[in-house]
C-alpha atoms as a PDB file:
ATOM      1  CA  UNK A   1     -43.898  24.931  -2.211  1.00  0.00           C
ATOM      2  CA  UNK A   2     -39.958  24.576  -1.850  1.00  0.00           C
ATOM      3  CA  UNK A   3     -38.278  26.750   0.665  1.00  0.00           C
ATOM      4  CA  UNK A   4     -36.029  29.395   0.318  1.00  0.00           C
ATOM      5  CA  UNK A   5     -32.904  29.297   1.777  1.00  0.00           C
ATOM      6  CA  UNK A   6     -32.651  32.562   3.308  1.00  0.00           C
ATOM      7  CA  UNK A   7     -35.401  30.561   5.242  1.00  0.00           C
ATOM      8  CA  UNK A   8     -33.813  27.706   6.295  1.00  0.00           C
ATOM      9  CA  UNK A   9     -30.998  29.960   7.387  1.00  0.00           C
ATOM     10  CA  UNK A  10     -32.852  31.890   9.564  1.00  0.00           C
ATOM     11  CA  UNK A  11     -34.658  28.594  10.867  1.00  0.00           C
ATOM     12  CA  UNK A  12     -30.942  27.322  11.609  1.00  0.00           C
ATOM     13  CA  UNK A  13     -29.571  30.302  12.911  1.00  0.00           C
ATOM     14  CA  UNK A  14     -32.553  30.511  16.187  1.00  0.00           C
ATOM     15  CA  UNK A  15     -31.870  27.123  16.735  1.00  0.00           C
ATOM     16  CA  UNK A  16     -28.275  27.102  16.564  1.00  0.00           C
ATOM     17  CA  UNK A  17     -28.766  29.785  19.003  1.00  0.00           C
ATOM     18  CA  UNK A  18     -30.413  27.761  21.708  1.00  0.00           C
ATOM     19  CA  UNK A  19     -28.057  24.985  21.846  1.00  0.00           C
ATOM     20  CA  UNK A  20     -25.358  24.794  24.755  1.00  0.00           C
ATOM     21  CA  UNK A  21     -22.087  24.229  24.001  1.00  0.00           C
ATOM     22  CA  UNK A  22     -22.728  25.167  20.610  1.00  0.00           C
ATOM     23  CA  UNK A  23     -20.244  28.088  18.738  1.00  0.00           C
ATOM     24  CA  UNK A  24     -22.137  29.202  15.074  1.00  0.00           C
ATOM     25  CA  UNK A  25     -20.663  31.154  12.724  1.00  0.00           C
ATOM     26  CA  UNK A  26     -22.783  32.201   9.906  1.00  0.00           C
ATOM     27  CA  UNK A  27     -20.238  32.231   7.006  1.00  0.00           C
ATOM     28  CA  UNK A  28     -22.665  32.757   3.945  1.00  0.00           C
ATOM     29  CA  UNK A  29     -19.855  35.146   1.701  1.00  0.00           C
ATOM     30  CA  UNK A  30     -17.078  35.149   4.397  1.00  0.00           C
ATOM     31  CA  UNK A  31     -14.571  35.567   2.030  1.00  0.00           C
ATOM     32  CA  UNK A  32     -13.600  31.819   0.567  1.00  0.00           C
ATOM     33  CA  UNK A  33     -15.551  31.193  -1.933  1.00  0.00           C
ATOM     34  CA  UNK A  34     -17.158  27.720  -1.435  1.00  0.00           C
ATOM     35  CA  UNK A  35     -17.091  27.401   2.175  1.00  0.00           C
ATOM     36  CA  UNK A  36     -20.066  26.409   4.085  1.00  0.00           C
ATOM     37  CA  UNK A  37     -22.728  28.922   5.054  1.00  0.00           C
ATOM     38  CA  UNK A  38     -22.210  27.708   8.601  1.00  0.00           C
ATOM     39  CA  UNK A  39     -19.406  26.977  10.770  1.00  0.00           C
ATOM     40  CA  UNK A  40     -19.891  25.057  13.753  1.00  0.00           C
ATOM     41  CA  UNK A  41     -18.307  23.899  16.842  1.00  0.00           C
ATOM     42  CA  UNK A  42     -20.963  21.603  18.877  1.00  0.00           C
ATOM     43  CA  UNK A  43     -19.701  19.211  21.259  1.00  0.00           C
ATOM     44  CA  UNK A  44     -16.111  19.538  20.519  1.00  0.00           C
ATOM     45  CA  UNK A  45     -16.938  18.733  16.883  1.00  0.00           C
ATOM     46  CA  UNK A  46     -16.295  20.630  13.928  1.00  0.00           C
ATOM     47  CA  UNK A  47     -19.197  20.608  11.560  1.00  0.00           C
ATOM     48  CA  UNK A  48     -19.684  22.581   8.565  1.00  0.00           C
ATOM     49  CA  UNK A  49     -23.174  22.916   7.421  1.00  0.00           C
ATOM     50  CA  UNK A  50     -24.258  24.186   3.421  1.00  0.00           C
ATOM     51  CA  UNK A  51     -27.888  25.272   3.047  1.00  0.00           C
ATOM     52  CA  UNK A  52     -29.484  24.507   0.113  1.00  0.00           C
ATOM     53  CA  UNK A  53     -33.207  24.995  -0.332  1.00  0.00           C
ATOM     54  CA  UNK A  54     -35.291  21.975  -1.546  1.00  0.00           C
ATOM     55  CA  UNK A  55     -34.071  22.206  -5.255  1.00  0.00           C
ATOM     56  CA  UNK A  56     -30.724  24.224  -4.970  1.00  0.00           C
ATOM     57  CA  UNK A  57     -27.740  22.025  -5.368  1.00  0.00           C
ATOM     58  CA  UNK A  58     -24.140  22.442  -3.932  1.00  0.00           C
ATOM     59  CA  UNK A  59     -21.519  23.685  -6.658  1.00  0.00           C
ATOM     60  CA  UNK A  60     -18.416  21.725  -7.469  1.00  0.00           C
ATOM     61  CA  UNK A  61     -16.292  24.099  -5.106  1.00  0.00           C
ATOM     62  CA  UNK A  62     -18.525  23.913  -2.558  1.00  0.00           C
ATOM     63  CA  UNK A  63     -18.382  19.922  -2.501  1.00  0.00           C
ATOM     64  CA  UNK A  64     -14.653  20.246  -2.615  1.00  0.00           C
ATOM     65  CA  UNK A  65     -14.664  22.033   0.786  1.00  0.00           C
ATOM     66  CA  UNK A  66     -17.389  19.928   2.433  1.00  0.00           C
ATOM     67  CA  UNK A  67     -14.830  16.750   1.245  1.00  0.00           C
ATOM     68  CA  UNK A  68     -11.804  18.594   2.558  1.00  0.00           C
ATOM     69  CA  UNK A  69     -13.745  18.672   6.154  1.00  0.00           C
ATOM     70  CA  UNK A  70     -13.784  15.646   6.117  1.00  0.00           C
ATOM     71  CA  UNK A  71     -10.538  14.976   5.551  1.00  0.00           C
ATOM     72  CA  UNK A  72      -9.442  16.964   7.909  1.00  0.00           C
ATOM     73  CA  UNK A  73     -11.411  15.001  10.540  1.00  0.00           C
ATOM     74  CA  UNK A  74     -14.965  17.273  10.991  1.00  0.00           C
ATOM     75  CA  UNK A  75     -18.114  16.731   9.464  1.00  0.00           C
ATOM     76  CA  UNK A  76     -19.774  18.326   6.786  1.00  0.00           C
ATOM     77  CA  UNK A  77     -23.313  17.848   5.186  1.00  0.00           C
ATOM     78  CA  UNK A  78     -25.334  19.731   2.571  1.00  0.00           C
ATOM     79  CA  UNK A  79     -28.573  20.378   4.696  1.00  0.00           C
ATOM     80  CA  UNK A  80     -32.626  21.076   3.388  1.00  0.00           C
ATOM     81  CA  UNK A  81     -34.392  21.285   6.381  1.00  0.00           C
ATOM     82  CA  UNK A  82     -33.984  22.080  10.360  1.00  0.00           C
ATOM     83  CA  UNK A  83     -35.155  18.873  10.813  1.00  0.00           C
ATOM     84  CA  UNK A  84     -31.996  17.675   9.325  1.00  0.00           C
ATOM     85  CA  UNK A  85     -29.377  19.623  11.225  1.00  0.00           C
ATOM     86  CA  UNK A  86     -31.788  18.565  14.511  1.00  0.00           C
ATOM     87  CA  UNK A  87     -30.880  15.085  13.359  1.00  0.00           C
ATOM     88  CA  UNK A  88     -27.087  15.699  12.515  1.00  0.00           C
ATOM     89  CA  UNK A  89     -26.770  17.497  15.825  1.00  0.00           C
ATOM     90  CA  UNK A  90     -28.347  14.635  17.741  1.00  0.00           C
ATOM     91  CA  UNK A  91     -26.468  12.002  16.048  1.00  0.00           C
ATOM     92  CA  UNK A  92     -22.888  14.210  17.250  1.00  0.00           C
ATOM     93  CA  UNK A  93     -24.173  14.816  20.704  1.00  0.00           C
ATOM     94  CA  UNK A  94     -24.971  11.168  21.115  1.00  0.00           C
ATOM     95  CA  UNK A  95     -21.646  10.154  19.587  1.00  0.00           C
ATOM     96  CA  UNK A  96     -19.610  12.534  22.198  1.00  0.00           C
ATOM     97  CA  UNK A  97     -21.883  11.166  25.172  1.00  0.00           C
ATOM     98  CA  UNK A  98     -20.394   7.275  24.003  1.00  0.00           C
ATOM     99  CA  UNK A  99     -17.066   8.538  23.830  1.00  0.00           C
ATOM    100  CA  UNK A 100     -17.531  10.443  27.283  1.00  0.00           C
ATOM    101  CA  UNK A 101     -19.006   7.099  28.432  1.00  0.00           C
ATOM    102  CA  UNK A 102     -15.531   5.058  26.937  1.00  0.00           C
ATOM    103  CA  UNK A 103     -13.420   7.456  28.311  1.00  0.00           C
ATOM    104  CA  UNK A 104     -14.735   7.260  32.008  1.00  0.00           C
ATOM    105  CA  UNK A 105     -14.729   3.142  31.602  1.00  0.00           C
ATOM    106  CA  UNK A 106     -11.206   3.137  30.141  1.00  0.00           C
ATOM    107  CA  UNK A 107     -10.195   5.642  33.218  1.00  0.00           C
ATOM    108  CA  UNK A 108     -11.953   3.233  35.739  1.00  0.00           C
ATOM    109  CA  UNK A 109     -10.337   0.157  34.358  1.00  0.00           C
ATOM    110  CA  UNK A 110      -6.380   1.925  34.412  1.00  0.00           C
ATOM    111  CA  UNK A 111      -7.581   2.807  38.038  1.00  0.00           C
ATOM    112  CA  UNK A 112      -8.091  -0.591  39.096  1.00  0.00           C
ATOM    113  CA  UNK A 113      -5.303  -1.940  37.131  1.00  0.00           C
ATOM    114  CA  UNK A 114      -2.812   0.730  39.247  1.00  0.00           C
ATOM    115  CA  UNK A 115      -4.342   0.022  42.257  1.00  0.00           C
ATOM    116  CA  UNK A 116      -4.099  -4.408  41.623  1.00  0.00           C
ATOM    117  CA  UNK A 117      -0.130  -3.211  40.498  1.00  0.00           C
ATOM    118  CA  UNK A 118       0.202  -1.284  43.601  1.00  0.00           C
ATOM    119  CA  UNK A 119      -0.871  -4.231  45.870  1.00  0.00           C
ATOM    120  CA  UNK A 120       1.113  -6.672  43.951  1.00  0.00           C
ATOM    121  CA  UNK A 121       4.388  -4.804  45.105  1.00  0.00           C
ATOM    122  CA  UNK A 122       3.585  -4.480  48.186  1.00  0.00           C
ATOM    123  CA  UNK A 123       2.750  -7.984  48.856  1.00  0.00           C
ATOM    124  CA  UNK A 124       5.753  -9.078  46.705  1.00  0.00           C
END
C-alpha cells in the first residue's frame, strides 16, 4: 500500500525533532511556490528535503529549487521514506565529523610547523 505523504511528514517531523543540532522548518505552502516541504539546518549544513509519497513525483518548479540548492552549495533530495532522510542525515553527520577530523589535523600540523619556525630563529 503506498504511503501518504502527510505520513511521511509527520514520520519526518518526530524525528527531525529528536536530532541535536538539528533546526527544521516545515515549509509545506510557506509562501514560494516550489520550495521544499522542509528546511533544514543539521550539522552546519543546509539541506532541503521534498516529500513525495511512493508514487508522487516532484513538479518542474519544485526540481528547479532543489537544483538551485545545490548551486548555492546545500543539499537537496526528493525523499520517500524516513529511512531515507535517516540515511541522508547520517551520510552529512559523517561528512562534518571528517571535516572536524581535517580541520583538527591541519591545526596540529600549522602548530608544529610554528613551533619548528620558532626554534629555527632562535637557534639561527
Amino acid at each position: 500500500m503506498p504511503r501518504l505523504e502527510r505520513d511521511l511528514a509527520r514520520a519526518v517531523d518526530r524525528y527531525l525533532k529528536t536530532l541535536p543540532k538539528c533546526y527544521a522548518v516545515n515549509y509545506t505552502g510557506g509562501g514560494r511556490a516550489g520550495a521544499p516541504d522542509r528546511l533544514v539546518c543539521y550539522e552546519g549544513r543546509f539541506i532541503g528535503l521534498e516529500l513525495k509519497s511512493d508514487t508522487g513525483r516532484p513538479s518542474e518548479l519544485q526540481k528547479v529549487n532543489l537544483e538551485r540548492i545545490r548551486r548555492a552549495g546545500g543539499e537537496a533530495f526528493v525523499v520517500r521514506s524516513l529511512d531515507e532522510v535517516r540515511q541522508i542525515l547520517t551520510h552529512v553527520r559523517e561528512g562534518r565529523e571528517r571535516e572536524r577530523k581535517l580541520c583538527a589535523d591541519l591545526a596540529a600540523l600549522a602548530d608544529k610547523y610554528r613551533a619548528e619556525n620558532e626554534r629555527s630563529r632562535k637557534n639561527v
